[in-house]
Protein backbone atom coordinates (compact mmCIF):
# COMPACT_ATOMS: atom_id res chain seq x y z
CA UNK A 1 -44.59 42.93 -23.92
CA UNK A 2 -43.77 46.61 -22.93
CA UNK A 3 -40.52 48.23 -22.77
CA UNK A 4 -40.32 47.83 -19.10
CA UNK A 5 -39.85 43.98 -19.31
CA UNK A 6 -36.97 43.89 -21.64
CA UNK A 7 -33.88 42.75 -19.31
CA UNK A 8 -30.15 42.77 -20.32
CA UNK A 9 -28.98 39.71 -22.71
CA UNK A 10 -26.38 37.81 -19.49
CA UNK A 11 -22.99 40.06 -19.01
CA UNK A 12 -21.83 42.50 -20.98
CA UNK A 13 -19.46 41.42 -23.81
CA UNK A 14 -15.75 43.02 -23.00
CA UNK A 15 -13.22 43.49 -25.78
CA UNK A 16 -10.02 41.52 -25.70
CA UNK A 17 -6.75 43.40 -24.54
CA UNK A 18 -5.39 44.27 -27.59
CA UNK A 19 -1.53 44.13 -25.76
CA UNK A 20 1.27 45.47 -27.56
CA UNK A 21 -0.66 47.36 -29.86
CA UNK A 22 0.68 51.12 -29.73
CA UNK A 23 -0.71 54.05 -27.52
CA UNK A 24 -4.14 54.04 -28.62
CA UNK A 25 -5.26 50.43 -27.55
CA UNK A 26 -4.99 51.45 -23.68
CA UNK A 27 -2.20 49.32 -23.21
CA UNK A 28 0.54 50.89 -25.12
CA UNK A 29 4.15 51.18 -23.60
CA UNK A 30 4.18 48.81 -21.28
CA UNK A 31 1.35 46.52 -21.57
CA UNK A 32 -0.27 46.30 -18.74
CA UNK A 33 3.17 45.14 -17.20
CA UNK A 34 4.33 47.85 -15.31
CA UNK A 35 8.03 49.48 -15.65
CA UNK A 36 11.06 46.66 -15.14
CA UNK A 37 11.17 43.70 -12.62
CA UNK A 38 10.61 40.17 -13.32
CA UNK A 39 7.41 40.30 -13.97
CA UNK A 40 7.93 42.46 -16.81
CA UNK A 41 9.92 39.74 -18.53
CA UNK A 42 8.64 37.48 -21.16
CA UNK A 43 9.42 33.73 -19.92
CA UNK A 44 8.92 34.26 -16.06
CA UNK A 45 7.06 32.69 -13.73
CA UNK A 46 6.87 32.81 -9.99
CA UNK A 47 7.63 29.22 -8.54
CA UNK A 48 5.26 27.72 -6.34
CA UNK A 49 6.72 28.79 -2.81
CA UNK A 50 7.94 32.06 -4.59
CA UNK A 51 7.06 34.83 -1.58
CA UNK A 52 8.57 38.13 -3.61
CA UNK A 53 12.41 37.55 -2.65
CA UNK A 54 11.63 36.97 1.06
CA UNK A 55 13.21 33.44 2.30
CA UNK A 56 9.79 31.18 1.75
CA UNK A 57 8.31 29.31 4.56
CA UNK A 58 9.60 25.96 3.03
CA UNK A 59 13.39 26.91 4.10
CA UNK A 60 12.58 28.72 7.54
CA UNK A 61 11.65 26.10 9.22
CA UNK A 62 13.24 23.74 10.57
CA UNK A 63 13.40 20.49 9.40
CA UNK A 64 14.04 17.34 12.03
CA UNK A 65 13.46 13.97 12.16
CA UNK A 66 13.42 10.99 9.39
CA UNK A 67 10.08 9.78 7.49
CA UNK A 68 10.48 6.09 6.24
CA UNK A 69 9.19 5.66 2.60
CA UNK A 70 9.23 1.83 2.85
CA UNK A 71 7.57 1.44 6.08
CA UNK A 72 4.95 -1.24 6.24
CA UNK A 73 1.64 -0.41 7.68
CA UNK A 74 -0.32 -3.28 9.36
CA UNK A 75 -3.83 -3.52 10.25
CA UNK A 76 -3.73 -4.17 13.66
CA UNK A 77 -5.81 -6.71 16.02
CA UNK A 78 -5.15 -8.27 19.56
CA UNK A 79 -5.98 -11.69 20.35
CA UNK A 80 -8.62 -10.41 23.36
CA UNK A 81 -10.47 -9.37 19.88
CA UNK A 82 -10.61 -12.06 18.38
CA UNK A 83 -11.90 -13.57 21.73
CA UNK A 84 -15.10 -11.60 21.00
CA UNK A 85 -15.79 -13.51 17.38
CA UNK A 86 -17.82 -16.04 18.82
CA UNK A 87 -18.95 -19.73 17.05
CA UNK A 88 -16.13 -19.56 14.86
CA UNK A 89 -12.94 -21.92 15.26
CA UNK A 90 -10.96 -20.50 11.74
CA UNK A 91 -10.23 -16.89 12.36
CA UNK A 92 -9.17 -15.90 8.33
CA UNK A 93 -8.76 -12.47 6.99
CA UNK A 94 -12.50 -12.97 5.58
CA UNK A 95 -13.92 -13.66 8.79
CA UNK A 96 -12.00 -10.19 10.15
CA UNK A 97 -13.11 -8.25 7.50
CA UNK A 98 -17.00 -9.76 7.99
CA UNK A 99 -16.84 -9.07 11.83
CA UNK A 100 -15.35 -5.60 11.46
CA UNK A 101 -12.11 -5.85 13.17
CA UNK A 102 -10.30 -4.80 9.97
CA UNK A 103 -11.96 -2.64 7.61
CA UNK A 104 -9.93 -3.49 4.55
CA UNK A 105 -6.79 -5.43 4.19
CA UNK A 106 -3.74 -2.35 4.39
CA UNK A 107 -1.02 -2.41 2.34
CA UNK A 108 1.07 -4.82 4.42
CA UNK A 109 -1.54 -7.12 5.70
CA UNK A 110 -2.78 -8.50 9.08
CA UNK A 111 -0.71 -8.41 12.19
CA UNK A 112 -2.03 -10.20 15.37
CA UNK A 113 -0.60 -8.79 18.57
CA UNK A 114 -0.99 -10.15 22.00
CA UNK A 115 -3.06 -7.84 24.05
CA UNK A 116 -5.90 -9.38 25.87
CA UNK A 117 -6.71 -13.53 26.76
CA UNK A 118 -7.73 -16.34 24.30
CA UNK A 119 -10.11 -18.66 25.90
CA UNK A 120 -10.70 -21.28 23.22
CA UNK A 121 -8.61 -22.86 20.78
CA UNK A 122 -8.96 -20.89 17.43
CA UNK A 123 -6.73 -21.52 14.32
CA UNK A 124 -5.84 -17.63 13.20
CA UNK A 125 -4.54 -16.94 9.78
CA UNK A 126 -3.14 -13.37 9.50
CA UNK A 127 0.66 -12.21 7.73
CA UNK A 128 2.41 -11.53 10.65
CA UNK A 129 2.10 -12.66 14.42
CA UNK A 130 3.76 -10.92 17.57
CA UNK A 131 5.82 -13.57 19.74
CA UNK A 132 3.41 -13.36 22.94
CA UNK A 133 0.51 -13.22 20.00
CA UNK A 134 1.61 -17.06 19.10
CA UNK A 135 2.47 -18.14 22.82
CA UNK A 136 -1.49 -17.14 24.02
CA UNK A 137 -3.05 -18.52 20.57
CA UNK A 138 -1.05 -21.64 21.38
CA UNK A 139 -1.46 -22.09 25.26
CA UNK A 140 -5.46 -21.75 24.45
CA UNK A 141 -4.71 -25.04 21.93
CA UNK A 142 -5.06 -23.12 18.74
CA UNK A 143 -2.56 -22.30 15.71
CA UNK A 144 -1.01 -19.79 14.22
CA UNK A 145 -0.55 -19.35 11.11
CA UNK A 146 1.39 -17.10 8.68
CA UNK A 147 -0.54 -16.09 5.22
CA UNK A 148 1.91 -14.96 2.84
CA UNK A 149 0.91 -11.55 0.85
């Protein structure tokens, strides 16, 4: 091993700021705080929209419209899709799921709407059914019926 191989031990070790500590630690006076403000106050802190006094972004804009916290989100399919699941005359939530015409049962459930044409009678279990959704599952000669959650 020669002298030339030797390489630094990681990063070098830096000494704590010794705050509050007089003139001679490098800090002294102030602390590394600056001169007056808020930020030279013990027990501040900026909140999170804080932009230095200015009116934050969260207030300038306007605000319009009405979001619905206990809206119920259905996963959605029309009867012409179930008219695709071929061979099978009980159309469950298990048989949706296999087929890929609902990827995972949403918080509400299942709701069958009546886009598209039924050709064969199929008895459809789902938790909620449009009105033309039950007239075209019926006029085919299936059922409808209503799963409860």
């Amino acid at each position: 091993m020669n002298l030339k191989d030797v390489k630094a031990y990681g990063e070098p070790r830096r000494r704590k700021k010794r705050l509050g500590c007089g003139p001679g630690s490098g800090h002294g006076g102030t602390s590394g705080r600056g001169s007056k403000g808020a930020g030279a106050r013990s027990g501040t802190e900026t909140g999170l929209y804080f932009e230095g006094g200015q009116m934050p972004m969260v207030r300038r804009i306007p605000k319009r419209g009405f979001t619905n916290i206990f809206k119920k989100a259905f996963s959605i399919v029309n009867v012409g899709q179930i008219n695709s699941l071929e061979g099978k005359d009980v159309v469950d939530l298990k048989a949706l799921q296999e087929s890929g015409l609902v990827r995972r049962e949403s918080g509400a459930g299942v709701k069958v709407l009546g886009d598209g044409e039924l050709k064969r009678p199929v008895k459809v279990f789902a938790h909620k059914f449009s009105k033309n959704a039950v007239k075209k599952i019926t006029a085919a000669g299936g059922e409808a019926k209503v799963v409860e959650k």
